[in-house]
PDB file of N, CA and C in Angstrom:
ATOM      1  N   UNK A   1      16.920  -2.963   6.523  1.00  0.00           N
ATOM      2  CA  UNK A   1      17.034  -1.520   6.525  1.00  0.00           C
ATOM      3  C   UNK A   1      16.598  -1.000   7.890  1.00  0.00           C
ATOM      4  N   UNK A   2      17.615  -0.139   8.391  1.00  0.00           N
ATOM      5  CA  UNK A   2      17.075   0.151   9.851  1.00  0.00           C
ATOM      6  C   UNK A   2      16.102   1.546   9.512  1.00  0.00           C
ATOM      7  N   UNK A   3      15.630   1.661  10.610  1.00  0.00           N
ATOM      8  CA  UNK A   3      14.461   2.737  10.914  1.00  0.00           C
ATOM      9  C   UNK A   3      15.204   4.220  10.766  1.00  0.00           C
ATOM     10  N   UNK A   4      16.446   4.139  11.353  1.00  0.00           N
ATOM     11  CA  UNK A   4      17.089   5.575  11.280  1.00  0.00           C
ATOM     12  C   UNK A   4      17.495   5.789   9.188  1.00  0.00           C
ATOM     13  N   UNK A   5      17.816   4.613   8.192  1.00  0.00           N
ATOM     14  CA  UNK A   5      18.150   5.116   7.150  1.00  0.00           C
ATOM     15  C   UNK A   5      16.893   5.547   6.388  1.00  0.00           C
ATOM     16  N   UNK A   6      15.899   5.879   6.982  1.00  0.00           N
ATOM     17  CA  UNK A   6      14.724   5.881   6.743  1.00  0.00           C
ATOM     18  C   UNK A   6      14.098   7.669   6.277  1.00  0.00           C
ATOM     19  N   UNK A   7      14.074   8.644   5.755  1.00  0.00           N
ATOM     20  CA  UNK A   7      13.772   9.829   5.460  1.00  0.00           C
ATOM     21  C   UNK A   7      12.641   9.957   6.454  1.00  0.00           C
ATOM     22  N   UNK A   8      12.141  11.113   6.629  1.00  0.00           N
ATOM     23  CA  UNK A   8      11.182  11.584   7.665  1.00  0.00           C
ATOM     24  C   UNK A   8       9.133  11.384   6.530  1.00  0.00           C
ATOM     25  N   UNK A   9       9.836  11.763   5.478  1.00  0.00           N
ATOM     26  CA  UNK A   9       8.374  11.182   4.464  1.00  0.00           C
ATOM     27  C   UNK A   9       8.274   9.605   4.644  1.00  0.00           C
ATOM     28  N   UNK A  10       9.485   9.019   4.298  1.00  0.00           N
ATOM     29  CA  UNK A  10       9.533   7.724   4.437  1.00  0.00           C
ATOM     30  C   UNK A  10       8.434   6.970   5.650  1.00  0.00           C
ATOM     31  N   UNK A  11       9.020   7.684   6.803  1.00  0.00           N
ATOM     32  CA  UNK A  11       8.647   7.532   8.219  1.00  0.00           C
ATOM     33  C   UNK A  11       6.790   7.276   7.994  1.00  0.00           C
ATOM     34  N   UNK A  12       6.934   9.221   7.796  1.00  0.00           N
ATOM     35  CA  UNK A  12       5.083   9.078   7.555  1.00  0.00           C
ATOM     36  C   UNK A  12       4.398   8.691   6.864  1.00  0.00           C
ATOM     37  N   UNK A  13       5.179   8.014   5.131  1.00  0.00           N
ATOM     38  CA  UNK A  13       4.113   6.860   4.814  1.00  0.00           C
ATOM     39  C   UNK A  13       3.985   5.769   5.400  1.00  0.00           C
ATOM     40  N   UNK A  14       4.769   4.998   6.187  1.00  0.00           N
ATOM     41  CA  UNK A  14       5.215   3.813   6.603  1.00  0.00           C
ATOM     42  C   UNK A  14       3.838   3.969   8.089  1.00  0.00           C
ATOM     43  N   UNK A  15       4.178   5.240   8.625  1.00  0.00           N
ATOM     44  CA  UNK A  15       2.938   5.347   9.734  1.00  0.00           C
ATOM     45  C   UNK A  15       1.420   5.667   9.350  1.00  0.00           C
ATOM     46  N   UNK A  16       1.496   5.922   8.159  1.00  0.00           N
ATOM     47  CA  UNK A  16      -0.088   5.881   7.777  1.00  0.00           C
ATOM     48  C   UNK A  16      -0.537   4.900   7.173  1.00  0.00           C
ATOM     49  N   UNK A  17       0.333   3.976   7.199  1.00  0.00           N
ATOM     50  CA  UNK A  17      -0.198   2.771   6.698  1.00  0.00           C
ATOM     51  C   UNK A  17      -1.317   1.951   7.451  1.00  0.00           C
ATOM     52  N   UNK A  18      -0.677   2.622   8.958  1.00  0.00           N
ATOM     53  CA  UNK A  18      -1.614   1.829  10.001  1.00  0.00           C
ATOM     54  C   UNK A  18      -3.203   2.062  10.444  1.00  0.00           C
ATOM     55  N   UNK A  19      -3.222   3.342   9.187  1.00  0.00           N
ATOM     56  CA  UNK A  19      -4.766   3.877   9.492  1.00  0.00           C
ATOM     57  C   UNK A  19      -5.450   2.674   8.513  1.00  0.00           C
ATOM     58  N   UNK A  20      -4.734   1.715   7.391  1.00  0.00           N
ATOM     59  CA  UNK A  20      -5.394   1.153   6.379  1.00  0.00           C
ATOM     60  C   UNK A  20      -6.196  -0.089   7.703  1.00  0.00           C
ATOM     61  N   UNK A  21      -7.696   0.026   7.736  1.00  0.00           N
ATOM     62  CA  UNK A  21      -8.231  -1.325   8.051  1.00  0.00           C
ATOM     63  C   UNK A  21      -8.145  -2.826   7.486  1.00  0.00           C
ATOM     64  N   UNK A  22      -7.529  -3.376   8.260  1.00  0.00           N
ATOM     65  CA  UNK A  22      -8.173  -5.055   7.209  1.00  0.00           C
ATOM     66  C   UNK A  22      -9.083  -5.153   6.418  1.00  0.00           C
ATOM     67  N   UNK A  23      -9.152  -5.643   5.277  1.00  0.00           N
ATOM     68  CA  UNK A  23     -10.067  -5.508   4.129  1.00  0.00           C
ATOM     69  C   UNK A  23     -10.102  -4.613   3.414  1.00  0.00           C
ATOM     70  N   UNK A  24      -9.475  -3.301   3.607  1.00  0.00           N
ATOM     71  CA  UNK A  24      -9.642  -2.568   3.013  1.00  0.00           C
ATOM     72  C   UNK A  24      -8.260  -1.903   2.013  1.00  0.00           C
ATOM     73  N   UNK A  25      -8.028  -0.865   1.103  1.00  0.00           N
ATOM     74  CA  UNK A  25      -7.061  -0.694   0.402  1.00  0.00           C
ATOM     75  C   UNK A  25      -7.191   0.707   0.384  1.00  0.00           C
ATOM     76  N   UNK A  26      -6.060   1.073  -0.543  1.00  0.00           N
ATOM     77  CA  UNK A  26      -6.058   2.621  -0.365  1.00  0.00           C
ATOM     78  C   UNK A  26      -5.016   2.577  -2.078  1.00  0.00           C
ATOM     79  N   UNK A  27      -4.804   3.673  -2.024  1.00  0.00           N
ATOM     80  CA  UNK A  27      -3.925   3.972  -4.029  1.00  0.00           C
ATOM     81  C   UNK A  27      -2.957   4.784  -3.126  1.00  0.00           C
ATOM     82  N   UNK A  28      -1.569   4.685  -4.208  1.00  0.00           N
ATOM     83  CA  UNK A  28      -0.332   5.165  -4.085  1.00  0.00           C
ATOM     84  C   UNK A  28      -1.036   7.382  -4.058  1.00  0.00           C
ATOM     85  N   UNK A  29      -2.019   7.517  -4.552  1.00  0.00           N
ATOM     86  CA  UNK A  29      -2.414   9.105  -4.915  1.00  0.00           C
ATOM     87  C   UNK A  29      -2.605   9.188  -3.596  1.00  0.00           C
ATOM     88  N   UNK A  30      -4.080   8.327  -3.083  1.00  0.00           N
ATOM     89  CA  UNK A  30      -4.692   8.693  -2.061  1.00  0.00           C
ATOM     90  C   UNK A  30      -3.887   8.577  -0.813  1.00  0.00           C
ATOM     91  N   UNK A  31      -2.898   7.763  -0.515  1.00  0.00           N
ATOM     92  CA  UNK A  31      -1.683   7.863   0.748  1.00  0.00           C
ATOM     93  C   UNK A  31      -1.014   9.356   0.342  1.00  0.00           C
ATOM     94  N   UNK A  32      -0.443   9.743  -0.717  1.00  0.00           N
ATOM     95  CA  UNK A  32       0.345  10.881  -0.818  1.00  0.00           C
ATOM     96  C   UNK A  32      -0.878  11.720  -0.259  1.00  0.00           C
ATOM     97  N   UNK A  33      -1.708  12.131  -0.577  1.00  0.00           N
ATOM     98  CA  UNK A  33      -3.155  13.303  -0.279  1.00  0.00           C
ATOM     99  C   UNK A  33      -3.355  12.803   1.023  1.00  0.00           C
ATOM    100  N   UNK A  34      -3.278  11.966   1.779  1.00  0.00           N
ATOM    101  CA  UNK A  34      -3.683  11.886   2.900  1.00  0.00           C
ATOM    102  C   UNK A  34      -2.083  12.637   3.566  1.00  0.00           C
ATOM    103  N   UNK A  35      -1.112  12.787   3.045  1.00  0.00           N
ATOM    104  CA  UNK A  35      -0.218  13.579   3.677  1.00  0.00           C
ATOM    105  C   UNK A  35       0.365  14.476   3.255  1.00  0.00           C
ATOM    106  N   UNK A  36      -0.884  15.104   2.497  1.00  0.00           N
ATOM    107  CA  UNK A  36      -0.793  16.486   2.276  1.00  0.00           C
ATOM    108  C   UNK A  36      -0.398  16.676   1.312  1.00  0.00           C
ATOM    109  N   UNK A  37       1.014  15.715   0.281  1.00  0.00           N
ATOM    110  CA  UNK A  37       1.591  16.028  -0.956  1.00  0.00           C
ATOM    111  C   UNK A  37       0.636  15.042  -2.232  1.00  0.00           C
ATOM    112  N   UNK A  38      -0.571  15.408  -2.664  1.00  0.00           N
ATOM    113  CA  UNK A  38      -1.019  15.385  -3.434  1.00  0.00           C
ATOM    114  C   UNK A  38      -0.052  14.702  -4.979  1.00  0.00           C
ATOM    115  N   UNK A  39       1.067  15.140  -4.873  1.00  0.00           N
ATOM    116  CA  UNK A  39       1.774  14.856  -6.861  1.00  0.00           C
ATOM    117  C   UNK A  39       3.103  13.929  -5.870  1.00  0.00           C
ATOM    118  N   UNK A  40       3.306  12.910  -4.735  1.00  0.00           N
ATOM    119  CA  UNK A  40       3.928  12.427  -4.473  1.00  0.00           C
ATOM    120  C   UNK A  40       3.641  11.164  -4.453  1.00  0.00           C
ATOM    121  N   UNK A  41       2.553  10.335  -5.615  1.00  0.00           N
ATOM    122  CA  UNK A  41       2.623   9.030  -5.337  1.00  0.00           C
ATOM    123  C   UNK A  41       3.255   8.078  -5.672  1.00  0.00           C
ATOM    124  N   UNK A  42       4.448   8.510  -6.663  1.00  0.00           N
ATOM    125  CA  UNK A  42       5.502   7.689  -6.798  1.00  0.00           C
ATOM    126  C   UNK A  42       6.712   7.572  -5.847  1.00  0.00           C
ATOM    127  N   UNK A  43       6.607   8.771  -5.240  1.00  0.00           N
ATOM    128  CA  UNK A  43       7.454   8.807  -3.747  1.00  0.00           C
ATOM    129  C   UNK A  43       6.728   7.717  -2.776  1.00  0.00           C
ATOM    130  N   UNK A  44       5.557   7.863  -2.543  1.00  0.00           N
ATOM    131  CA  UNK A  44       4.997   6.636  -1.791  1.00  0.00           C
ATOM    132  C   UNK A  44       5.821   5.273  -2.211  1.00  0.00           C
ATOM    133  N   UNK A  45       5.091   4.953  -3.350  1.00  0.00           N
ATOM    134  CA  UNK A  45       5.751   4.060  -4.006  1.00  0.00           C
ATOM    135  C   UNK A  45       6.891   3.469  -3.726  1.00  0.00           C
ATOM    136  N   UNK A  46       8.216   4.568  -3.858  1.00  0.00           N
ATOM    137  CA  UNK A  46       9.056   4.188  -3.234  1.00  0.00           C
ATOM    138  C   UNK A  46       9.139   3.685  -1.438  1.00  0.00           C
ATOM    139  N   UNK A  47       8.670   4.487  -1.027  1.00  0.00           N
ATOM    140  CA  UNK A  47       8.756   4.414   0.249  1.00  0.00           C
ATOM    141  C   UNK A  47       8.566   3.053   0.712  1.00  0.00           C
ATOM    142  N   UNK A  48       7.402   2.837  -0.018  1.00  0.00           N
ATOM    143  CA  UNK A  48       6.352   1.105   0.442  1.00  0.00           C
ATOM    144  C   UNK A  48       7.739   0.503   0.087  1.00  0.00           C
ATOM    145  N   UNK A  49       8.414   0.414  -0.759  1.00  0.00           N
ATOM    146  CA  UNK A  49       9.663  -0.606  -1.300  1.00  0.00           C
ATOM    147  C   UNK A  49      10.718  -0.782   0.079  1.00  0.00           C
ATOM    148  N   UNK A  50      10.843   0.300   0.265  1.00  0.00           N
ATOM    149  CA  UNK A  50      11.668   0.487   1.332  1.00  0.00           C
ATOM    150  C   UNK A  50      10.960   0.054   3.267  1.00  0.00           C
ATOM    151  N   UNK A  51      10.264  -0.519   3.286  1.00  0.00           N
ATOM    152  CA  UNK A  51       9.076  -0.768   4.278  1.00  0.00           C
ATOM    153  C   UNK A  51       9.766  -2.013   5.146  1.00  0.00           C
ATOM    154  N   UNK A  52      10.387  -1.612   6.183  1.00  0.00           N
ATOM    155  CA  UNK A  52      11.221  -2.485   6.791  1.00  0.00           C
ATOM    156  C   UNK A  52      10.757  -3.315   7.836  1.00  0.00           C
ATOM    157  N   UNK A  53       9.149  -3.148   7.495  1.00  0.00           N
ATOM    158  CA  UNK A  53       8.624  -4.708   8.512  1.00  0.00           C
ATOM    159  C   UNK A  53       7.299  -4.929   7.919  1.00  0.00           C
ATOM    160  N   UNK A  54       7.394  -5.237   6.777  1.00  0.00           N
ATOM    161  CA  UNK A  54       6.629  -5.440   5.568  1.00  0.00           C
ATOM    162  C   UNK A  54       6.360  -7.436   6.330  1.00  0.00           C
ATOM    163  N   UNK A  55       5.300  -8.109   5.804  1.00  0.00           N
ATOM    164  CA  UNK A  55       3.676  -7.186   5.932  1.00  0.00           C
ATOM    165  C   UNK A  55       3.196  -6.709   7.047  1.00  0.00           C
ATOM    166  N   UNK A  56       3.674  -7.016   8.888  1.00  0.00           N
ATOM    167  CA  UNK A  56       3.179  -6.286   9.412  1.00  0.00           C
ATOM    168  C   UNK A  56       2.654  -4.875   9.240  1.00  0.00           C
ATOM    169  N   UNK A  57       3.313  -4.210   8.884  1.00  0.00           N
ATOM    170  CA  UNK A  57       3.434  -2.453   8.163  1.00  0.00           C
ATOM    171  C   UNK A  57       2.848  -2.758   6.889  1.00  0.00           C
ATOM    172  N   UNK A  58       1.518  -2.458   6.669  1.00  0.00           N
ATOM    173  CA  UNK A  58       0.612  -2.939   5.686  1.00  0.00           C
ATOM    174  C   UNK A  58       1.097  -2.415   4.104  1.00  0.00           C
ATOM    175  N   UNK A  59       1.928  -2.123   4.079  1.00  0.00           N
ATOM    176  CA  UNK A  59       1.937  -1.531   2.435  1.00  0.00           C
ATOM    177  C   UNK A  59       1.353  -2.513   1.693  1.00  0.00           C
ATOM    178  N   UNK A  60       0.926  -4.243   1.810  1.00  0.00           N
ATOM    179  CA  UNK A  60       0.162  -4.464   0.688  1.00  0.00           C
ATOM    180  C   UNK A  60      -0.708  -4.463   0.212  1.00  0.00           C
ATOM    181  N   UNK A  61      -1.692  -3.555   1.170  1.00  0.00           N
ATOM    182  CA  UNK A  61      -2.317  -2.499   0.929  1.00  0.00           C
ATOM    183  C   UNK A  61      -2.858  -1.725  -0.062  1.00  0.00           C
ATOM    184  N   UNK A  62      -1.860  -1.528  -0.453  1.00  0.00           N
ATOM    185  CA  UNK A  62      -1.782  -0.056  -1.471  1.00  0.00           C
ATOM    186  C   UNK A  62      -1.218  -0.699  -2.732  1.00  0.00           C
ATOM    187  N   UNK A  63      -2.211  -0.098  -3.307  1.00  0.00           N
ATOM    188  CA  UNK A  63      -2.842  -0.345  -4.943  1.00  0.00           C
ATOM    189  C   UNK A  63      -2.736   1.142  -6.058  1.00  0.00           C
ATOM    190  N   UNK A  64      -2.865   0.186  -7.176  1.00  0.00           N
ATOM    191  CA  UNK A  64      -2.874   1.335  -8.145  1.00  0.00           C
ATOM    192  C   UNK A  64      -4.113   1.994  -7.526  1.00  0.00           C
ATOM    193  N   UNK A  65      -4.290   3.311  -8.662  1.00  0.00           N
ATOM    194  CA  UNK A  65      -5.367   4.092  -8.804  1.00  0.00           C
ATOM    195  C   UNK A  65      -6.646   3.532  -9.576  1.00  0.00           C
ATOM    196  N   UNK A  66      -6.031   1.732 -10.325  1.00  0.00           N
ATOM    197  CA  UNK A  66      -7.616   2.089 -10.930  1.00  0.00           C
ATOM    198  C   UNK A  66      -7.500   0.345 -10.555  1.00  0.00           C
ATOM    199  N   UNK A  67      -7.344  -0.112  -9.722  1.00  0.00           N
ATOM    200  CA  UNK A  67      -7.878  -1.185  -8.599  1.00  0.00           C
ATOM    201  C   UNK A  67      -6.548  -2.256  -9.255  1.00  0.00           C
ATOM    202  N   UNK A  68      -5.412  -1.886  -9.778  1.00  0.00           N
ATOM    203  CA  UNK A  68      -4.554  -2.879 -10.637  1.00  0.00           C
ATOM    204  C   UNK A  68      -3.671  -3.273  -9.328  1.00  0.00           C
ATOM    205  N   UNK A  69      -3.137  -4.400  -8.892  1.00  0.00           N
ATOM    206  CA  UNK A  69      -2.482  -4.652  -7.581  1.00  0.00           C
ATOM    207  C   UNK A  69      -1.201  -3.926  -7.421  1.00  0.00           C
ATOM    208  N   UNK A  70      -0.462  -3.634  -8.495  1.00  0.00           N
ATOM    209  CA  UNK A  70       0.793  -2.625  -8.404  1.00  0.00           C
ATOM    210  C   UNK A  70       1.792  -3.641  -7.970  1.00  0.00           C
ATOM    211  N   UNK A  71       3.440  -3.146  -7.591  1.00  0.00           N
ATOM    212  CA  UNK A  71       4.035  -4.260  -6.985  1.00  0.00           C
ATOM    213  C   UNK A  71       3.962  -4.579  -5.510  1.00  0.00           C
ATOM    214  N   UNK A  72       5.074  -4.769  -5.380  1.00  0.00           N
ATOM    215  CA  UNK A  72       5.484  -4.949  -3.696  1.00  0.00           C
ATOM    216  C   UNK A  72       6.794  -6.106  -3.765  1.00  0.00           C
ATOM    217  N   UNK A  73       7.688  -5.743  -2.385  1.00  0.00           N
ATOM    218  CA  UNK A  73       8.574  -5.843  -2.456  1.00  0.00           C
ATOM    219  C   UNK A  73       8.827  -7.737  -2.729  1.00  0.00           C
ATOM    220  N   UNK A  74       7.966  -8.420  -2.413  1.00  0.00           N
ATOM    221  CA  UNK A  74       7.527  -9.687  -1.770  1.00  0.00           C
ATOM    222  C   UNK A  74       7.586 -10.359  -3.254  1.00  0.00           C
ATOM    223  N   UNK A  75       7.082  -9.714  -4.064  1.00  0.00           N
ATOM    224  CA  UNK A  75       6.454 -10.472  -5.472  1.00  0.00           C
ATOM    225  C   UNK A  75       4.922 -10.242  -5.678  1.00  0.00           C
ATOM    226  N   UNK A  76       4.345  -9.923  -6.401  1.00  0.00           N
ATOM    227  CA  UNK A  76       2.577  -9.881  -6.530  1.00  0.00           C
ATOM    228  C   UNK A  76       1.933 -11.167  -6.484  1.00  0.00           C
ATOM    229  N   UNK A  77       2.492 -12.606  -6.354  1.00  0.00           N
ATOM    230  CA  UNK A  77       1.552 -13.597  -5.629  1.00  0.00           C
ATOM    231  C   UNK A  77       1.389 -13.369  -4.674  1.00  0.00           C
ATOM    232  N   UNK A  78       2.590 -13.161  -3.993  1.00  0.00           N
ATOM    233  CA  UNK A  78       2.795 -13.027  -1.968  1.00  0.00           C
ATOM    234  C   UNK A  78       1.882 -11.833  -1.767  1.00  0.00           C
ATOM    235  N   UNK A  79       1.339 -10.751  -2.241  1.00  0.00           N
ATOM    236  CA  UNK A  79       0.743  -9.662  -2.072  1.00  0.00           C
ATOM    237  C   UNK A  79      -0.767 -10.183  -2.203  1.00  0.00           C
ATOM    238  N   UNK A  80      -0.855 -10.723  -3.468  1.00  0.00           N
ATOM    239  CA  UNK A  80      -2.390 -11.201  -3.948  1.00  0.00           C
ATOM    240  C   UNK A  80      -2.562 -12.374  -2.715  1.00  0.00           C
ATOM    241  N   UNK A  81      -1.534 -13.045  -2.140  1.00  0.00           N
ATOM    242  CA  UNK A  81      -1.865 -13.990  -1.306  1.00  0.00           C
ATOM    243  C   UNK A  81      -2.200 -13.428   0.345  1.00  0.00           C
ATOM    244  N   UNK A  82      -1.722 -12.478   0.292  1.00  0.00           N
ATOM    245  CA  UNK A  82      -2.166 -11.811   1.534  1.00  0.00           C
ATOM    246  C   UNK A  82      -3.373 -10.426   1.690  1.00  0.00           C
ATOM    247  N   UNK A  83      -3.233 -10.161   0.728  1.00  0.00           N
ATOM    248  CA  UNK A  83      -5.339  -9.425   0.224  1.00  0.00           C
ATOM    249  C   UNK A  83      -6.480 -10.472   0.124  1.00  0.00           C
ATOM    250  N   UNK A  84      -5.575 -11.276   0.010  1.00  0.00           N
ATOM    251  CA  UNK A  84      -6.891 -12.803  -0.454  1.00  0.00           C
ATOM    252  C   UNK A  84      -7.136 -12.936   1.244  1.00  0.00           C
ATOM    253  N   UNK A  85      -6.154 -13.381   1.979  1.00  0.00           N
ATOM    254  CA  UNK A  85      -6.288 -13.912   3.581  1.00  0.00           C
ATOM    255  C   UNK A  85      -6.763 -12.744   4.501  1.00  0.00           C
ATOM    256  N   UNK A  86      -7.338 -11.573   3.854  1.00  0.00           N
ATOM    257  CA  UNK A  86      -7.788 -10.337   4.035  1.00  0.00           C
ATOM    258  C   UNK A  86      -9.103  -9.918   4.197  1.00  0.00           C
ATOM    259  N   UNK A  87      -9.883 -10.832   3.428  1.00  0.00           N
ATOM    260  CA  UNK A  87     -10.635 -11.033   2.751  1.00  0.00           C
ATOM    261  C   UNK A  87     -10.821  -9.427   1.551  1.00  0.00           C
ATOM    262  N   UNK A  88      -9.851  -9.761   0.783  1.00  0.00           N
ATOM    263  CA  UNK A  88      -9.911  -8.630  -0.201  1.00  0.00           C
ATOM    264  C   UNK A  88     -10.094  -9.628  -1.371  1.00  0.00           C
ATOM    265  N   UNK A  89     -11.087  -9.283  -2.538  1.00  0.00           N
ATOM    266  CA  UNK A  89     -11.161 -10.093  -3.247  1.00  0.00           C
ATOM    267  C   UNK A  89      -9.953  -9.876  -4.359  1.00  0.00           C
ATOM    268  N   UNK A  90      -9.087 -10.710  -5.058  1.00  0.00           N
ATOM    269  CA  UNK A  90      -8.454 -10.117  -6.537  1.00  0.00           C
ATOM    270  C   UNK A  90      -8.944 -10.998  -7.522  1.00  0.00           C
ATOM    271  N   UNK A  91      -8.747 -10.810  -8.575  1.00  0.00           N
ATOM    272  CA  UNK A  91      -9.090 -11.281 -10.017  1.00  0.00           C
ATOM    273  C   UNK A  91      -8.705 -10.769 -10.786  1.00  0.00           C
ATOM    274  N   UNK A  92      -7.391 -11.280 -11.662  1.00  0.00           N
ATOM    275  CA  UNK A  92      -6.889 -11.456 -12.925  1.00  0.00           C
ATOM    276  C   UNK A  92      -6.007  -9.847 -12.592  1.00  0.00           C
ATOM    277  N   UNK A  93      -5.526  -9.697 -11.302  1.00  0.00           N
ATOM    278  CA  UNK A  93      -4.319  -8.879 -10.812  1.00  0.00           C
ATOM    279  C   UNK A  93      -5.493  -7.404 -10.820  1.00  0.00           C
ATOM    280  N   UNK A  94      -6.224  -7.314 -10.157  1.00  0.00           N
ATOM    281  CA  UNK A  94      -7.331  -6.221 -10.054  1.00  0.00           C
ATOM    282  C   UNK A  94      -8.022  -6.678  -8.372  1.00  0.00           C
ATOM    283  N   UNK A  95      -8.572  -5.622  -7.710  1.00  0.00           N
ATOM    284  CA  UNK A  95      -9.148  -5.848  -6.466  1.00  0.00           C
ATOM    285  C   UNK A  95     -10.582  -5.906  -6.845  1.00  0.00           C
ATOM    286  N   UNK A  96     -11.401  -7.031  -6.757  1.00  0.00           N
ATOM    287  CA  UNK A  96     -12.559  -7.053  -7.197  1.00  0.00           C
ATOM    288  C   UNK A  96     -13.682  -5.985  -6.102  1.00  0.00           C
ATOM    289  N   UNK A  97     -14.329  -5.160  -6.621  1.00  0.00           N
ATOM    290  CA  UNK A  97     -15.545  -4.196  -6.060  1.00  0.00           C
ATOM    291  C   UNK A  97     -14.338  -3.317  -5.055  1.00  0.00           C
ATOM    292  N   UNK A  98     -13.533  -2.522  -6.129  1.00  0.00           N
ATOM    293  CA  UNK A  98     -11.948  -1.852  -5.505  1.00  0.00           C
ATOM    294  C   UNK A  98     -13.115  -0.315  -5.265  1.00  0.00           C
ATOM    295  N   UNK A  99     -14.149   0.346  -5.789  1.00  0.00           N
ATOM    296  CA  UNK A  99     -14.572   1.631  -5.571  1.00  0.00           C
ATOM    297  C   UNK A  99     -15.607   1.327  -3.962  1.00  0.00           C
ATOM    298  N   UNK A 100     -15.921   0.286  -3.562  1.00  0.00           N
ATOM    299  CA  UNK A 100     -16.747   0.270  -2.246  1.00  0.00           C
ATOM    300  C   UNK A 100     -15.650  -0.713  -1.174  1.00  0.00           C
ATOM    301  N   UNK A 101     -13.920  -0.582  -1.765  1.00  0.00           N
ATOM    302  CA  UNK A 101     -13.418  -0.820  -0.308  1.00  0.00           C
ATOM    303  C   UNK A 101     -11.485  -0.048  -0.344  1.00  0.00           C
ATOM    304  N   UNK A 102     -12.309   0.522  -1.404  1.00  0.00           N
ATOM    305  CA  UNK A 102     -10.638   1.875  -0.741  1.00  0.00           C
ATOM    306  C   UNK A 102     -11.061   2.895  -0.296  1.00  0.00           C
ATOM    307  N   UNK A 103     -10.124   3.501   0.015  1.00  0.00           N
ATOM    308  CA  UNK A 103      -9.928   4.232   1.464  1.00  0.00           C
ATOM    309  C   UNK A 103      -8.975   5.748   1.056  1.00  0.00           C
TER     310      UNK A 103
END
């Protein structure tokens, strides 16, 4: 998917991804509120799907709201396998101690 079939929201979730630090995570709510649209986190959602230099462009990242790993385009091993090399802990598809490292 090139960069131009890309919507301009698209754009700015895809660029705030880069505020996410290593180790750390963020929820499909808290990316929408960090850009202002508060009731757009299934638009995120989409967006991350659409993430055309996935994992550089961190969407795997971004997690449910209540620490559950959510999908990603990759498959949820390939996701859990790259939060793990993160040092993000998971367990049993959950980010272990998810309230002292999202964002």
């Amino acid at each position: 998917m090139s960069k131009l079939s890309l919507t301009e929201f698209e754009r700015s979730v895809l660029a705030e991804l880069k505020n996410i630090p290593l180790g750390r995570v963020t929820t499909y709510q808290n990316l929408a509120k960090r850009l202002g649209k508060p009731n757009a986190a299934r638009a995120v959602g989409n967006a991350l799907n659409k993430n055309p230099h996935a994992p550089k462009v961190p969407c795997h990242r971004v997690v449910k709201s209540n620490g559950e790993i959510g999908g990603y385009v990759f498959g949820i091993k390939k996701k859990i396998g790259i939060l793990k090399s993160e040092s993000v802990e998971v367990k049993d598809g959950r980010v272990l101690n998810f309230e002292k490292i999202v964002i």
